[in-house]
PDB file of N, CA and C in Angstrom:
ATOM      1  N   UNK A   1      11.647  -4.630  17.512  1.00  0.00           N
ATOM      2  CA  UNK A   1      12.031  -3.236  17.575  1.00  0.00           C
ATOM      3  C   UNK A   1      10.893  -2.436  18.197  1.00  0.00           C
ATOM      4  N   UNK A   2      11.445  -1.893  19.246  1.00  0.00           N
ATOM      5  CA  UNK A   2      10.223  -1.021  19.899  1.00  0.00           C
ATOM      6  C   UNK A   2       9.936   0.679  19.401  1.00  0.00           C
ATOM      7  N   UNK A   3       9.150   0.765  19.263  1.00  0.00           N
ATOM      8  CA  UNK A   3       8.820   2.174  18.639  1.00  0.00           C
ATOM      9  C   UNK A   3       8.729   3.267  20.037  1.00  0.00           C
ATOM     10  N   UNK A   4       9.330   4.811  19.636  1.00  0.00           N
ATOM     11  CA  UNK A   4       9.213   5.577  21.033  1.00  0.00           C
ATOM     12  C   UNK A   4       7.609   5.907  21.024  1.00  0.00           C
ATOM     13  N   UNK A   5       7.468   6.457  22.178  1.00  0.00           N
ATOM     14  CA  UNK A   5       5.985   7.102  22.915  1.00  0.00           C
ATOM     15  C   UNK A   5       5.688   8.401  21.700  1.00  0.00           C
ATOM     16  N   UNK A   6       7.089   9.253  20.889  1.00  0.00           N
ATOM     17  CA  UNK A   6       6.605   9.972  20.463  1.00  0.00           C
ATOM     18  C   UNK A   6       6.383   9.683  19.221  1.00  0.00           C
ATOM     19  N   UNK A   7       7.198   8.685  18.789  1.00  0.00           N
ATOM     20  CA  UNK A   7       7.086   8.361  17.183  1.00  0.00           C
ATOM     21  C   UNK A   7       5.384   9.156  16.205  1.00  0.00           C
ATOM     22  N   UNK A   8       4.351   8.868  16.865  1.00  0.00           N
ATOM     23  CA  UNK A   8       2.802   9.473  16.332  1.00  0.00           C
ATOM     24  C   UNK A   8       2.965  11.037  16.223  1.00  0.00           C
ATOM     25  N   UNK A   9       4.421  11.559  16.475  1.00  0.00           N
ATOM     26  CA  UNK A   9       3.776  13.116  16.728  1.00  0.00           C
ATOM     27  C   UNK A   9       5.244  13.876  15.851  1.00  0.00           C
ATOM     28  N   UNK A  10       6.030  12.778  14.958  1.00  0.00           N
ATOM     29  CA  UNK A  10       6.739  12.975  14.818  1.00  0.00           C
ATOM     30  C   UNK A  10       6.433  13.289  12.984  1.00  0.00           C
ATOM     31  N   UNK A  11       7.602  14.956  12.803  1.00  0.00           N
ATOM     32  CA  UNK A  11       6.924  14.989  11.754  1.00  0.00           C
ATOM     33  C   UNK A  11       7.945  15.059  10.526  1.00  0.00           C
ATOM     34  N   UNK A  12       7.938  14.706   9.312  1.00  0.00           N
ATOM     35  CA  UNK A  12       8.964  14.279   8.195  1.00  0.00           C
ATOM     36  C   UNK A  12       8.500  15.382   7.093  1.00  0.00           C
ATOM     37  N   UNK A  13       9.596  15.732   6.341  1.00  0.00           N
ATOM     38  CA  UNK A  13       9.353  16.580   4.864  1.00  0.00           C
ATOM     39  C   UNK A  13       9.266  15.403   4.137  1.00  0.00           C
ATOM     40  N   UNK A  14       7.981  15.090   4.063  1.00  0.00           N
ATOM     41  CA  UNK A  14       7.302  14.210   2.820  1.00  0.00           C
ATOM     42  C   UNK A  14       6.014  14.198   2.854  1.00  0.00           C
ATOM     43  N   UNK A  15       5.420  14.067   1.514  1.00  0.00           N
ATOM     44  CA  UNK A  15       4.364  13.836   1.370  1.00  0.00           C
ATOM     45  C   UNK A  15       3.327  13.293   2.520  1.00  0.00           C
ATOM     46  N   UNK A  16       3.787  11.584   3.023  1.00  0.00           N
ATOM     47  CA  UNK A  16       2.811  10.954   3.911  1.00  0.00           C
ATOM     48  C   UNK A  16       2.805  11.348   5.057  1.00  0.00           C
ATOM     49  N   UNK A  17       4.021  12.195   5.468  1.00  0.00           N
ATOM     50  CA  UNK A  17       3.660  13.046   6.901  1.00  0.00           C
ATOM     51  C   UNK A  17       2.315  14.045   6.605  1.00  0.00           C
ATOM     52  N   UNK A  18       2.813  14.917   5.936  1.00  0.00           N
ATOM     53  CA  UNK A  18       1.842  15.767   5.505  1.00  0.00           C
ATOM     54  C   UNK A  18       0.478  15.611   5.433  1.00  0.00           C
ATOM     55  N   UNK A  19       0.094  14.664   4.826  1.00  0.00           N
ATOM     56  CA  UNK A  19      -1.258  13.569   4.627  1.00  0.00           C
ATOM     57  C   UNK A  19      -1.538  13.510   5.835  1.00  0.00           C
ATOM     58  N   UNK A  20      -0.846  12.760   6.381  1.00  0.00           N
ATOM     59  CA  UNK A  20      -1.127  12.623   7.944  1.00  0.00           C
ATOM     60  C   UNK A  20      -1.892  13.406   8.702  1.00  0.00           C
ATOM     61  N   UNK A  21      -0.560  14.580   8.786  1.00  0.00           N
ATOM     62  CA  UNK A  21      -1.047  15.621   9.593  1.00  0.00           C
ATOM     63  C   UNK A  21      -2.303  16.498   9.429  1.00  0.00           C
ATOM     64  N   UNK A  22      -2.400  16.665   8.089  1.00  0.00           N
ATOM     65  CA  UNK A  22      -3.724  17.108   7.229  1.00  0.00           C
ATOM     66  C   UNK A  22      -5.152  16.403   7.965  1.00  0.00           C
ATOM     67  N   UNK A  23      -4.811  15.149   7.810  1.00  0.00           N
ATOM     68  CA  UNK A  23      -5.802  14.499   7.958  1.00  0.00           C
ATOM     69  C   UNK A  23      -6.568  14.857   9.759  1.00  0.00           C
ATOM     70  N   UNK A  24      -5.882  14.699  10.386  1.00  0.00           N
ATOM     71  CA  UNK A  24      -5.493  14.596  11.755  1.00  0.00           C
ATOM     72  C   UNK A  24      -5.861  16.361  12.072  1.00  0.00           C
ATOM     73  N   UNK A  25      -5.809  17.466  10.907  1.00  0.00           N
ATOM     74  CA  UNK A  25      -6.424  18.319  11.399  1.00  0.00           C
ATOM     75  C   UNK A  25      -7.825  18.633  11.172  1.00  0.00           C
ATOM     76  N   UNK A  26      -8.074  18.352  10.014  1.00  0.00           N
ATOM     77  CA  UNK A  26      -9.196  18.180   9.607  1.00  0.00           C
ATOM     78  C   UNK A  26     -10.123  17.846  10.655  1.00  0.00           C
ATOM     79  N   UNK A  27      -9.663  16.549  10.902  1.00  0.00           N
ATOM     80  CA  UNK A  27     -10.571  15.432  11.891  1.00  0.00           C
ATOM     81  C   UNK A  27     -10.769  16.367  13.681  1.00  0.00           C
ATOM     82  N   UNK A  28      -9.741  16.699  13.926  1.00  0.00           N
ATOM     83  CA  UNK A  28      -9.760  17.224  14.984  1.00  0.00           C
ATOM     84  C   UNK A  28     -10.624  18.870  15.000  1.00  0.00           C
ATOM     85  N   UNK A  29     -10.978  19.431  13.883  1.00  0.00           N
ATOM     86  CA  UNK A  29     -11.410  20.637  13.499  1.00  0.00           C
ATOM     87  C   UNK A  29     -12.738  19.916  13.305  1.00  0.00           C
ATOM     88  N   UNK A  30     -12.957  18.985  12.714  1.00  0.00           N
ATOM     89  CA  UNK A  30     -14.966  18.695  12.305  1.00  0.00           C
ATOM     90  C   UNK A  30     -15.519  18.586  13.698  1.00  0.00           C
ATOM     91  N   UNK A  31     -14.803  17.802  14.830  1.00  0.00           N
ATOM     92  CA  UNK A  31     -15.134  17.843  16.152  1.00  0.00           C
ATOM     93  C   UNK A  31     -14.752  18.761  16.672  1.00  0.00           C
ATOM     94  N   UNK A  32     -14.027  19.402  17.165  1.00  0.00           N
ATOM     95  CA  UNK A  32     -14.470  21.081  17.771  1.00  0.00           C
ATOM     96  C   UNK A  32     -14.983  21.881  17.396  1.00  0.00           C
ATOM     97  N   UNK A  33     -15.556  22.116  15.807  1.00  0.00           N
ATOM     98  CA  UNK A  33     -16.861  22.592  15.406  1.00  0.00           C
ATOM     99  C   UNK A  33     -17.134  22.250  14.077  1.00  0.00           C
ATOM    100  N   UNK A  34     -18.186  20.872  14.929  1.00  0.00           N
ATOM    101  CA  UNK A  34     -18.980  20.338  13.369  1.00  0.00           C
ATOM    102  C   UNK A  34     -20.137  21.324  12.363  1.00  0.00           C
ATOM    103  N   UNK A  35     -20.626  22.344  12.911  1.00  0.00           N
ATOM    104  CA  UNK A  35     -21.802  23.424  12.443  1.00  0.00           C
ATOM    105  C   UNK A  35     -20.555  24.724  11.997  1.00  0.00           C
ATOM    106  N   UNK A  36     -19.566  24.516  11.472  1.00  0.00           N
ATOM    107  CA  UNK A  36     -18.575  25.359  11.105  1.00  0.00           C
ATOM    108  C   UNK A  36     -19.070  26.745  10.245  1.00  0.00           C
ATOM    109  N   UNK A  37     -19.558  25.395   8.929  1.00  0.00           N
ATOM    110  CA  UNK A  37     -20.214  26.351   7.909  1.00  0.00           C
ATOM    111  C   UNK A  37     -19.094  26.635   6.691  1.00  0.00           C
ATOM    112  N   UNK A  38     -18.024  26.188   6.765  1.00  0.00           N
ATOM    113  CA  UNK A  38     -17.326  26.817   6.002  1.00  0.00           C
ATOM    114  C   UNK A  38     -17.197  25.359   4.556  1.00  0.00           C
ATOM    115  N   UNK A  39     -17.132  25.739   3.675  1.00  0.00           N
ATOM    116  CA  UNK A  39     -17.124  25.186   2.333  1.00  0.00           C
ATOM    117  C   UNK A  39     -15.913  24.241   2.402  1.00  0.00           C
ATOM    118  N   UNK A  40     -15.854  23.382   1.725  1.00  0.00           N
ATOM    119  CA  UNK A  40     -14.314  22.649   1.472  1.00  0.00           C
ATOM    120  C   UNK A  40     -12.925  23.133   1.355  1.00  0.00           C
ATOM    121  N   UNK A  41     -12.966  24.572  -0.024  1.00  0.00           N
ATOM    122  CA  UNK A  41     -11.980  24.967   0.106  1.00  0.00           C
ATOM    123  C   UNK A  41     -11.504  25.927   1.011  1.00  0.00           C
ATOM    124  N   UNK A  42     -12.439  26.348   1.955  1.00  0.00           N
ATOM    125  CA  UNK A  42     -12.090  27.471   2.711  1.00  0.00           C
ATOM    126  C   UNK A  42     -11.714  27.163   3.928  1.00  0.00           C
ATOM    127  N   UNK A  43     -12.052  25.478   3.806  1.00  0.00           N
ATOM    128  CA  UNK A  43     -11.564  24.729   5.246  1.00  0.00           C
ATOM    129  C   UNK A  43     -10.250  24.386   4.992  1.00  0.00           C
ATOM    130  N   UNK A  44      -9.871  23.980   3.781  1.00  0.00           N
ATOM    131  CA  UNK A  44      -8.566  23.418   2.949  1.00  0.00           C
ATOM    132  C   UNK A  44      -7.231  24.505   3.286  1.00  0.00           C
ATOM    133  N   UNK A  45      -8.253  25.975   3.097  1.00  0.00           N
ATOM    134  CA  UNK A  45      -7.088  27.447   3.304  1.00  0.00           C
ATOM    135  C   UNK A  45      -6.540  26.916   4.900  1.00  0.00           C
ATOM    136  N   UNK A  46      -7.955  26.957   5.652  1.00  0.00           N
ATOM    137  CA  UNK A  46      -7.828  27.204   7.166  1.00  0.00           C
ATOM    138  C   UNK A  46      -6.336  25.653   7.855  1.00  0.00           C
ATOM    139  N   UNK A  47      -6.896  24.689   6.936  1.00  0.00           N
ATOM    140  CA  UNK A  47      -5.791  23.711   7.386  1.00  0.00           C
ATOM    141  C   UNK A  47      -4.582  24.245   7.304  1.00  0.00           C
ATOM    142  N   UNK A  48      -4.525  24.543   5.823  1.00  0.00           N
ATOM    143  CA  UNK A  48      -3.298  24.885   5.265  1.00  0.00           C
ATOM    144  C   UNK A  48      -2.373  26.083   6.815  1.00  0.00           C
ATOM    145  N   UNK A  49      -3.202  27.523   6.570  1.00  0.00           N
ATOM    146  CA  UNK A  49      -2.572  27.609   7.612  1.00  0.00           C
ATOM    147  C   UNK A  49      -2.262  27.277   8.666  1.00  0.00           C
ATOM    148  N   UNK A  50      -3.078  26.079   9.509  1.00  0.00           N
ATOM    149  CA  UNK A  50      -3.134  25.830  10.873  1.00  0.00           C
ATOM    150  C   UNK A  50      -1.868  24.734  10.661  1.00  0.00           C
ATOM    151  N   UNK A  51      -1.180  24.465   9.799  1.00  0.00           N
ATOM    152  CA  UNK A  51      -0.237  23.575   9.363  1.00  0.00           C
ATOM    153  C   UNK A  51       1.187  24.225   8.978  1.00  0.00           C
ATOM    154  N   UNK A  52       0.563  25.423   8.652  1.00  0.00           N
ATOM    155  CA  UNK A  52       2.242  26.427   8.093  1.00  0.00           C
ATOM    156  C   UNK A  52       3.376  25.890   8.317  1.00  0.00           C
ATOM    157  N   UNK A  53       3.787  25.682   9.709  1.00  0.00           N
ATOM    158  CA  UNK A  53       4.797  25.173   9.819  1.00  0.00           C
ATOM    159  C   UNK A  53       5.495  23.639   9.675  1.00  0.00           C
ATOM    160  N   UNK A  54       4.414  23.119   9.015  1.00  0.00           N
ATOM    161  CA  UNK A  54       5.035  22.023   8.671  1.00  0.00           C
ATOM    162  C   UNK A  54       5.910  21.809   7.399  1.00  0.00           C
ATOM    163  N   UNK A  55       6.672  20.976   7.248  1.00  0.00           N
ATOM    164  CA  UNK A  55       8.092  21.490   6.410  1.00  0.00           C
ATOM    165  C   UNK A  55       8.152  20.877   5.175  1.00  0.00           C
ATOM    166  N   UNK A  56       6.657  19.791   5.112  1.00  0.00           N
ATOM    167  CA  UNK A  56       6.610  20.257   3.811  1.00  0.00           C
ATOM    168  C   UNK A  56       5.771  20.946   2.691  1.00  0.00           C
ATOM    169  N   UNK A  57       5.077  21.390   3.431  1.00  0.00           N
ATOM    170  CA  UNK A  57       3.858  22.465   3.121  1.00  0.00           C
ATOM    171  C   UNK A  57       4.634  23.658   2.809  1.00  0.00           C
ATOM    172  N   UNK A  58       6.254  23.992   4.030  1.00  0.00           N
ATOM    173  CA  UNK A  58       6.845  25.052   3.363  1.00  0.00           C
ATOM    174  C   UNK A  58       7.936  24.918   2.340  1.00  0.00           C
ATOM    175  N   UNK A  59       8.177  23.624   2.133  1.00  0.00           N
ATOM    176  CA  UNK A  59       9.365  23.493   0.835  1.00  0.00           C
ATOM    177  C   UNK A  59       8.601  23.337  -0.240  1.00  0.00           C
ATOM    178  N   UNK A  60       7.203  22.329  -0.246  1.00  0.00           N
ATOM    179  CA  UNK A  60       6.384  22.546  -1.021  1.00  0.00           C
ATOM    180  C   UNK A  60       4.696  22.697  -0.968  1.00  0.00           C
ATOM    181  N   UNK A  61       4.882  24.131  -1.329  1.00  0.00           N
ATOM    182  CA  UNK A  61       2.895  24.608  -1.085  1.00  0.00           C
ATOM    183  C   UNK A  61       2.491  24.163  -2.168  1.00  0.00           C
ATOM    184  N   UNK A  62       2.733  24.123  -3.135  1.00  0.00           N
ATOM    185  CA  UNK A  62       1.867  23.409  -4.384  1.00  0.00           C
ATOM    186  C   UNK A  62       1.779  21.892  -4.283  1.00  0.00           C
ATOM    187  N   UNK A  63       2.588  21.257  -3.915  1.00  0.00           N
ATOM    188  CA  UNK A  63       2.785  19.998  -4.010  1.00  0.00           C
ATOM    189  C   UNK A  63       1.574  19.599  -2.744  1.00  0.00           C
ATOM    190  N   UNK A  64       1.974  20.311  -1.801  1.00  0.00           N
ATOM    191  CA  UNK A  64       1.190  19.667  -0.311  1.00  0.00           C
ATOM    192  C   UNK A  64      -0.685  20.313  -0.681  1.00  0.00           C
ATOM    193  N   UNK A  65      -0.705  21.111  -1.286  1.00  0.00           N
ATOM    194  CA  UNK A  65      -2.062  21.609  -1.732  1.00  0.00           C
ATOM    195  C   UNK A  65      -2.442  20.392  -2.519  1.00  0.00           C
ATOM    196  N   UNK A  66      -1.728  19.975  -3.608  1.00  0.00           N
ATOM    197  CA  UNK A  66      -2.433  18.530  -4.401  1.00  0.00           C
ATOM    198  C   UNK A  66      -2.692  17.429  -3.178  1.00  0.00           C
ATOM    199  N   UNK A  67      -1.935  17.484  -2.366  1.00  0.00           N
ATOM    200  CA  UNK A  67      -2.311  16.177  -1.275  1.00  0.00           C
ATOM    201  C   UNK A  67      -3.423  16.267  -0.450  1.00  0.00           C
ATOM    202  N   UNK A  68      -3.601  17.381  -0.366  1.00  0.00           N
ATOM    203  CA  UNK A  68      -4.890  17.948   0.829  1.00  0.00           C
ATOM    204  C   UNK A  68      -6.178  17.762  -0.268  1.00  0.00           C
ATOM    205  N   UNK A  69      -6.197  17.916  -1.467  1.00  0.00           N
ATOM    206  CA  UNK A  69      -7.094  17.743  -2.523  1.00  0.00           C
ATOM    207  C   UNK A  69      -7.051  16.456  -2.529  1.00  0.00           C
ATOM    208  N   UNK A  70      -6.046  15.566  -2.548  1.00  0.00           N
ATOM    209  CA  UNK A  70      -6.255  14.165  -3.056  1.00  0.00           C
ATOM    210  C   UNK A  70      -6.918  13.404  -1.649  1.00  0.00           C
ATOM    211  N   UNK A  71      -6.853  13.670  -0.735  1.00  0.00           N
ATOM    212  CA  UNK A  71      -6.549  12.760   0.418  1.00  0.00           C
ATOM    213  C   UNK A  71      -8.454  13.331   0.513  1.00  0.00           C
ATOM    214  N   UNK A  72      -8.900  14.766   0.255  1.00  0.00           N
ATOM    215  CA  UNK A  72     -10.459  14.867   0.118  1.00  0.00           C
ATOM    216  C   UNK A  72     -10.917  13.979  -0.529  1.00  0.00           C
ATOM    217  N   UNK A  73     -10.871  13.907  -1.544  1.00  0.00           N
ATOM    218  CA  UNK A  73     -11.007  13.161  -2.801  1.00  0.00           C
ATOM    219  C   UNK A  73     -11.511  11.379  -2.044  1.00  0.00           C
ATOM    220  N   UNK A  74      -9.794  11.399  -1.528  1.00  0.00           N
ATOM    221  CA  UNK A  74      -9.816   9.616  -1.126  1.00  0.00           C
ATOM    222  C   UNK A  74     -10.824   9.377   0.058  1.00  0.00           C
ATOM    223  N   UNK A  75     -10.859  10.525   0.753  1.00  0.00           N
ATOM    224  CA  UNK A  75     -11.793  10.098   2.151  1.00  0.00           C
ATOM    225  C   UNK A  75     -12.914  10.284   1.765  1.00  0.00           C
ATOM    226  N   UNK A  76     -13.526  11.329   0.797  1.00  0.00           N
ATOM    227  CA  UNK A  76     -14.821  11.340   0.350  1.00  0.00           C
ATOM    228  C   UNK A  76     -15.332  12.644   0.998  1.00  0.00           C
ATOM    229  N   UNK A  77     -14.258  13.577   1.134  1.00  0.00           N
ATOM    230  CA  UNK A  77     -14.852  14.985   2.235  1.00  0.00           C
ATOM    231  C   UNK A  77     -15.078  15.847   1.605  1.00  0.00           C
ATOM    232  N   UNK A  78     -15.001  15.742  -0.023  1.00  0.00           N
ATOM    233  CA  UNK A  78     -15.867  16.799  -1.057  1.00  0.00           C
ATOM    234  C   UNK A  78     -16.189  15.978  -2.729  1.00  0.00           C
ATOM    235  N   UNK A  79     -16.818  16.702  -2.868  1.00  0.00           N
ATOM    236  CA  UNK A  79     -17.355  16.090  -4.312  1.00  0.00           C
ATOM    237  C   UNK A  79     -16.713  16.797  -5.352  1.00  0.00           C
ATOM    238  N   UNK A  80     -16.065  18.248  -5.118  1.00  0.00           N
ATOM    239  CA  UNK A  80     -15.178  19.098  -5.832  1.00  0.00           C
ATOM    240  C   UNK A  80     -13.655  18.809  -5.735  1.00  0.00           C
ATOM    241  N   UNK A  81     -13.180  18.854  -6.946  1.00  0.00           N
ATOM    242  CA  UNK A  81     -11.844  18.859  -6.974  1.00  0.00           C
ATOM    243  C   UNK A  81     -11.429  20.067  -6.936  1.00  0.00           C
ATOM    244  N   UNK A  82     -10.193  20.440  -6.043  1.00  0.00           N
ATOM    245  CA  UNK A  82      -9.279  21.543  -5.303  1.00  0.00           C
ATOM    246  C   UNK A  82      -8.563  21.859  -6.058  1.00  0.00           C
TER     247      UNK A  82
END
């Protein structure tokens, strides 16, 4: 079974999209400015919005806020829990 060209950009109301995408902004935000300055959770806000429209951040903001905390947690990108 061949997978399409866009399948990587494709995005689902669930949790592991979300993760995903989180992750993927994060990562793409420490490299366009690693000397940011901004604290964990204030980077966590900035994802959050730079993500708004993802669908499940808007069916669930509490739920997708525990994932952006957990997925810190799992990668090791704060020592504080969110």
């Amino acid at each position: 079974m061949r997978e399409s060209s866009e399948a990587p950009n494709r995005v689902f109301n669930n949790a592991d999209s979300f993760a995903q995408a989180f992750d993927e902004a994060w990562i793409q935000h420490e490299k366009r400015d690693p000397h940011h300055g901004l604290d964990s959770a204030a980077k966590v806000e900035l994802m959050l919005q730079q993500l708004a429209d993802h669908p499940f951040l808007a069916n669930e903001p509490e739920l997708a806020r525990q994932v952006a905390g957990f997925r810190l947690r799992l990668l090791g990108l704060t020592r504080s829990s969110l």
